[in-house]
C-alpha atoms as a PDB file:
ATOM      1  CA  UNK A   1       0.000   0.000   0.000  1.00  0.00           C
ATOM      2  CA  UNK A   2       1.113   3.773  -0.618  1.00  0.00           C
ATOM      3  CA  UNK A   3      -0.168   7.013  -0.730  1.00  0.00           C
ATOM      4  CA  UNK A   4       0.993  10.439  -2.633  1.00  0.00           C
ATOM      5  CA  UNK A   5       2.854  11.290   0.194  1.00  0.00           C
ATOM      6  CA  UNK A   6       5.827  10.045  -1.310  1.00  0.00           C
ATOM      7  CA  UNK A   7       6.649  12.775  -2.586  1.00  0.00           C
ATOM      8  CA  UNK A   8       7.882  14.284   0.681  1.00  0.00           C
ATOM      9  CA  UNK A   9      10.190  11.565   0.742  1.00  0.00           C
ATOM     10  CA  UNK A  10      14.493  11.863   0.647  1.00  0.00           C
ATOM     11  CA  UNK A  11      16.642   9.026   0.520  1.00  0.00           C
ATOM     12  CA  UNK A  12      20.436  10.076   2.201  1.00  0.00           C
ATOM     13  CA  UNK A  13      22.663   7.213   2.656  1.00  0.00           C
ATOM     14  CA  UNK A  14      23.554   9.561   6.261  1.00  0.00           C
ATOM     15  CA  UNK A  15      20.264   9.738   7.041  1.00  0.00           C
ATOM     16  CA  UNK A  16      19.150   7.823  10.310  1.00  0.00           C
ATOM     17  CA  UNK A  17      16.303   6.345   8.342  1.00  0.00           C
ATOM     18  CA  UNK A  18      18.422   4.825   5.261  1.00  0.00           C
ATOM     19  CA  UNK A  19      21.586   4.293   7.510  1.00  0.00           C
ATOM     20  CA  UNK A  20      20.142   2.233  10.231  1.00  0.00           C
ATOM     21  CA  UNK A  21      21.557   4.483  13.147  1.00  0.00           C
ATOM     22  CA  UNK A  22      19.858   5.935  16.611  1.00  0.00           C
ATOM     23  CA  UNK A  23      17.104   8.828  16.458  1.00  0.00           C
ATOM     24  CA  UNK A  24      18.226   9.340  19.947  1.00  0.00           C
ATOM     25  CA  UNK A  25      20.001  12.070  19.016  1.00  0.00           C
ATOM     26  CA  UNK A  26      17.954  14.195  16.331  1.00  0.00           C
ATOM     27  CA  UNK A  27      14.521  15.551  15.868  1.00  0.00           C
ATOM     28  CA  UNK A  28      12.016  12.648  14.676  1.00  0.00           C
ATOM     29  CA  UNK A  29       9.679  14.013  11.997  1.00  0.00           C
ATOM     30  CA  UNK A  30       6.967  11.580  11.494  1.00  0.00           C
ATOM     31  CA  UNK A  31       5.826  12.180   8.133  1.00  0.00           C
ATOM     32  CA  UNK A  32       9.147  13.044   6.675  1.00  0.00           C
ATOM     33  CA  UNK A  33      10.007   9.359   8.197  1.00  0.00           C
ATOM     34  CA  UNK A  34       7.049   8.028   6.701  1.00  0.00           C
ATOM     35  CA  UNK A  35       6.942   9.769   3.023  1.00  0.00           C
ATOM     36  CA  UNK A  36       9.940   7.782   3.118  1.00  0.00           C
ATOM     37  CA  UNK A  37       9.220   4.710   3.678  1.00  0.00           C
ATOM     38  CA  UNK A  38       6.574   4.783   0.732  1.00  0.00           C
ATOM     39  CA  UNK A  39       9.377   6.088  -1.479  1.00  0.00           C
ATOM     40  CA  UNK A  40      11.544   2.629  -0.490  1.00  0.00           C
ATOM     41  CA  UNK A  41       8.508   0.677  -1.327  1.00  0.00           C
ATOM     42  CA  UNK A  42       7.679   2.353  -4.262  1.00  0.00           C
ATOM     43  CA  UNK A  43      11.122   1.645  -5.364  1.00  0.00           C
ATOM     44  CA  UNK A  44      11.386  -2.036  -4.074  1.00  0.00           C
ATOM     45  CA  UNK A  45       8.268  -2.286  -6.353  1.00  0.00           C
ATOM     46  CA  UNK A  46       9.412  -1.295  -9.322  1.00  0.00           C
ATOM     47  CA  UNK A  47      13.093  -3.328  -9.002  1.00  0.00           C
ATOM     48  CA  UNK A  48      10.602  -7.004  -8.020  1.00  0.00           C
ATOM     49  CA  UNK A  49       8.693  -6.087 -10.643  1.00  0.00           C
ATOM     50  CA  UNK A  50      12.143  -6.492 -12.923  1.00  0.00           C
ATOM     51  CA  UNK A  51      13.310  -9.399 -11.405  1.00  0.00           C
ATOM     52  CA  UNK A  52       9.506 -11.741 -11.236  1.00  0.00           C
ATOM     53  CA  UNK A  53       9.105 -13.964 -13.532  1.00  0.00           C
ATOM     54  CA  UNK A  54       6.794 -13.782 -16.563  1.00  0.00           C
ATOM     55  CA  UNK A  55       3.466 -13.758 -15.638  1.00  0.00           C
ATOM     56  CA  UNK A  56       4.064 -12.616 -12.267  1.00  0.00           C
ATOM     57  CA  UNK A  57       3.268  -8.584 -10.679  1.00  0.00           C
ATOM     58  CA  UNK A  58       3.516  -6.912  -8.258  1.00  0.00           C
ATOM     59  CA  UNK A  59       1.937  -3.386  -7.565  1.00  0.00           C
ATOM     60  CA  UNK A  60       1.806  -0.420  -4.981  1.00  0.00           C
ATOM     61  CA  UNK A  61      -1.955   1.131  -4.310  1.00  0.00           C
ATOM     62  CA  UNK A  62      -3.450   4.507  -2.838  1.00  0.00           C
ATOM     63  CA  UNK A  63      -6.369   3.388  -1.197  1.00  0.00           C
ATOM     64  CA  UNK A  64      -7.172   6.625  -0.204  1.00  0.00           C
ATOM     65  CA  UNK A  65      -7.609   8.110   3.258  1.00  0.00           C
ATOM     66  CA  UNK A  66     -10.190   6.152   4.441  1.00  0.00           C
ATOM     67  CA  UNK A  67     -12.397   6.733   7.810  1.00  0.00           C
ATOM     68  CA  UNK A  68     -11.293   4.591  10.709  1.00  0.00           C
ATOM     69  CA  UNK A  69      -7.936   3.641  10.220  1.00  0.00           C
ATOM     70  CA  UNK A  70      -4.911   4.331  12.382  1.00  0.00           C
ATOM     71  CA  UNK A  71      -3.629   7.367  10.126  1.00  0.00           C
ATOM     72  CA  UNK A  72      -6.893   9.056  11.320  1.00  0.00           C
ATOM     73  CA  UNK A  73      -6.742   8.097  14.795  1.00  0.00           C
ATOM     74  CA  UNK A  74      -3.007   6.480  16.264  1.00  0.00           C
ATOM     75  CA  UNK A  75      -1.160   9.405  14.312  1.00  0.00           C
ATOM     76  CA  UNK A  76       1.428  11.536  16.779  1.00  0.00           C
ATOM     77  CA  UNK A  77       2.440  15.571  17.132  1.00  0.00           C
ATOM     78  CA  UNK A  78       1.195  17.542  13.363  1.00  0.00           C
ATOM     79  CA  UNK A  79      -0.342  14.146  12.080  1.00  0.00           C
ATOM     80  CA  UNK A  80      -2.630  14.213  15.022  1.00  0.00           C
ATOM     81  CA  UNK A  81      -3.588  18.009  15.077  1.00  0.00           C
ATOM     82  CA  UNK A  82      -4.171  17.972  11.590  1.00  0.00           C
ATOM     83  CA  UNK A  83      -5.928  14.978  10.812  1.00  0.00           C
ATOM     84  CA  UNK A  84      -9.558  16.492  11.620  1.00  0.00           C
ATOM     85  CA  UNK A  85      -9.345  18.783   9.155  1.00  0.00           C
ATOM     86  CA  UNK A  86      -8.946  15.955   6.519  1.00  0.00           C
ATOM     87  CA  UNK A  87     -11.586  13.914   8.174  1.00  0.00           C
ATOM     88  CA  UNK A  88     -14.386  15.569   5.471  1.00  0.00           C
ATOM     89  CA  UNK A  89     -12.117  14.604   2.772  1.00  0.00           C
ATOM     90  CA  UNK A  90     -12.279  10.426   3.946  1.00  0.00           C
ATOM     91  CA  UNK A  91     -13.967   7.782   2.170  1.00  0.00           C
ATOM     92  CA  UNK A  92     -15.560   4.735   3.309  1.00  0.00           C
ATOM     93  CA  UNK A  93     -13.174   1.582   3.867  1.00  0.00           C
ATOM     94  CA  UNK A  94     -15.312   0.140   1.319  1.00  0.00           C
ATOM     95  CA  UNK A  95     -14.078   2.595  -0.938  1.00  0.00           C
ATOM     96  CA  UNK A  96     -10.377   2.493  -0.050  1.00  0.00           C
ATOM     97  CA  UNK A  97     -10.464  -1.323  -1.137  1.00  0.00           C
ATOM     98  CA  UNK A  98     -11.611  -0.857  -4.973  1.00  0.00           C
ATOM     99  CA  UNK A  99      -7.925  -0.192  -6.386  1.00  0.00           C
ATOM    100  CA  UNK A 100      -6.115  -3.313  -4.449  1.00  0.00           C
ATOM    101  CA  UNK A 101      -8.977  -5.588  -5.331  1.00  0.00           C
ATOM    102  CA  UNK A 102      -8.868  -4.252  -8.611  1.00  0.00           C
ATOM    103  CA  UNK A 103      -5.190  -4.943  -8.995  1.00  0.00           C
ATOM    104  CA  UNK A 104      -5.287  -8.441  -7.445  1.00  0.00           C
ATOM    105  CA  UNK A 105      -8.610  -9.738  -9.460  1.00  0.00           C
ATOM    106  CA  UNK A 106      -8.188  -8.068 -12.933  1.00  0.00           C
ATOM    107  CA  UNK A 107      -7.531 -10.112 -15.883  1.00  0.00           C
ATOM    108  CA  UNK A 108      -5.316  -9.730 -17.324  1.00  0.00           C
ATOM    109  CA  UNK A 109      -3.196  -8.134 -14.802  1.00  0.00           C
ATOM    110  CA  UNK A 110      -2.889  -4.253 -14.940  1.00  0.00           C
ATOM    111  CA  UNK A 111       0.311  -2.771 -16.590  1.00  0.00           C
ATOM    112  CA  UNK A 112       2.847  -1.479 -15.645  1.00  0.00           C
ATOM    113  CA  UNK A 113       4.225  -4.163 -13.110  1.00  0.00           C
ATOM    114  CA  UNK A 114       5.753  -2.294 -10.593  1.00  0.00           C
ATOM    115  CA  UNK A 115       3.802   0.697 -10.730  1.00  0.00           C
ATOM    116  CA  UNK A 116       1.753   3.143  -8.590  1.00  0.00           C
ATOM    117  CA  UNK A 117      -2.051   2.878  -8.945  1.00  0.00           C
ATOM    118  CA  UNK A 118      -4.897   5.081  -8.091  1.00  0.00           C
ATOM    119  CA  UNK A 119      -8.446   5.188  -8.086  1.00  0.00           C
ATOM    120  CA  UNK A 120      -8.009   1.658 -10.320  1.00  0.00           C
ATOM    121  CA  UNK A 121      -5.537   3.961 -12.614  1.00  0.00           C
ATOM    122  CA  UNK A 122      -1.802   3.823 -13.025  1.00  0.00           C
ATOM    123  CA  UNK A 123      -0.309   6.769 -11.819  1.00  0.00           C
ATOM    124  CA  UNK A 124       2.813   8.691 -13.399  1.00  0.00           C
ATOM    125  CA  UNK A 125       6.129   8.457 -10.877  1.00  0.00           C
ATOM    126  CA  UNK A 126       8.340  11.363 -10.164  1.00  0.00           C
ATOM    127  CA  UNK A 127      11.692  11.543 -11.683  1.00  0.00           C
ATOM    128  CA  UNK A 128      13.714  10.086  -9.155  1.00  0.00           C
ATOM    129  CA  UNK A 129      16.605  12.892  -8.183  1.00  0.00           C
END
């Protein structure tokens, strides 16, 4: 699963997310953290994707922010204060599901493997810098 947040995302071999060392020592910033981690998984995506065999995809989805889930309500410092404001913006769970069903029932399988879909669509990716 992903989300557009990506796009916040840095990759720094010295960074304390990449590198594997302490945040003891430096400000955690939850979404920068996080917008992260989607950009590693958009990325581990796309390199599967080359190496499965034929017939074989794999795919990364933006359900959506959907009502009830922990992004909404286990979310920390700015996440928390500003996830009531996106609250009107949520869709129903049943909603959120339509683009990972979509992706693991169509036939035949959406193209491209390895890439980003939205709202059952596949969406363009960001030169990487």
């Amino acid at each position: 699963m992903s989300s557009f947040v990506e796009k916040r995302g840095r990759l720094d071999a010295t960074d304390p997310d990449v590198a594997g060392t302490s945040w003891s020592k430096r400000f955690y910033h939850q979404i920068n953290v996080y917008a992260t981690s989607k950009l590693v998984s958009l990325l581990a995506a796309r390199e599967l994707a080359h190496r499965l065999p034929d017939g074989m995809s794999v795919y990364n989805a933006n359900p959506g922010m959907a009502k009830g889930t922990a992004m909404n309500s286990n979310t920390g410092g700015l996440m928390r204060l500003t996830a009531p404001l996106f609250r009107p913006f949520a869709i129903t769970p049943n909603e959120g599901v339509q683009t990972p069903v979509w992706l693991a029932s169509a036939s035949p399988a959406p193209r491209p493997s390895g890439g980003f879909f939205s709202e059952s669509q596949p969406e363009p990716l960001r030169a990487w810098p």
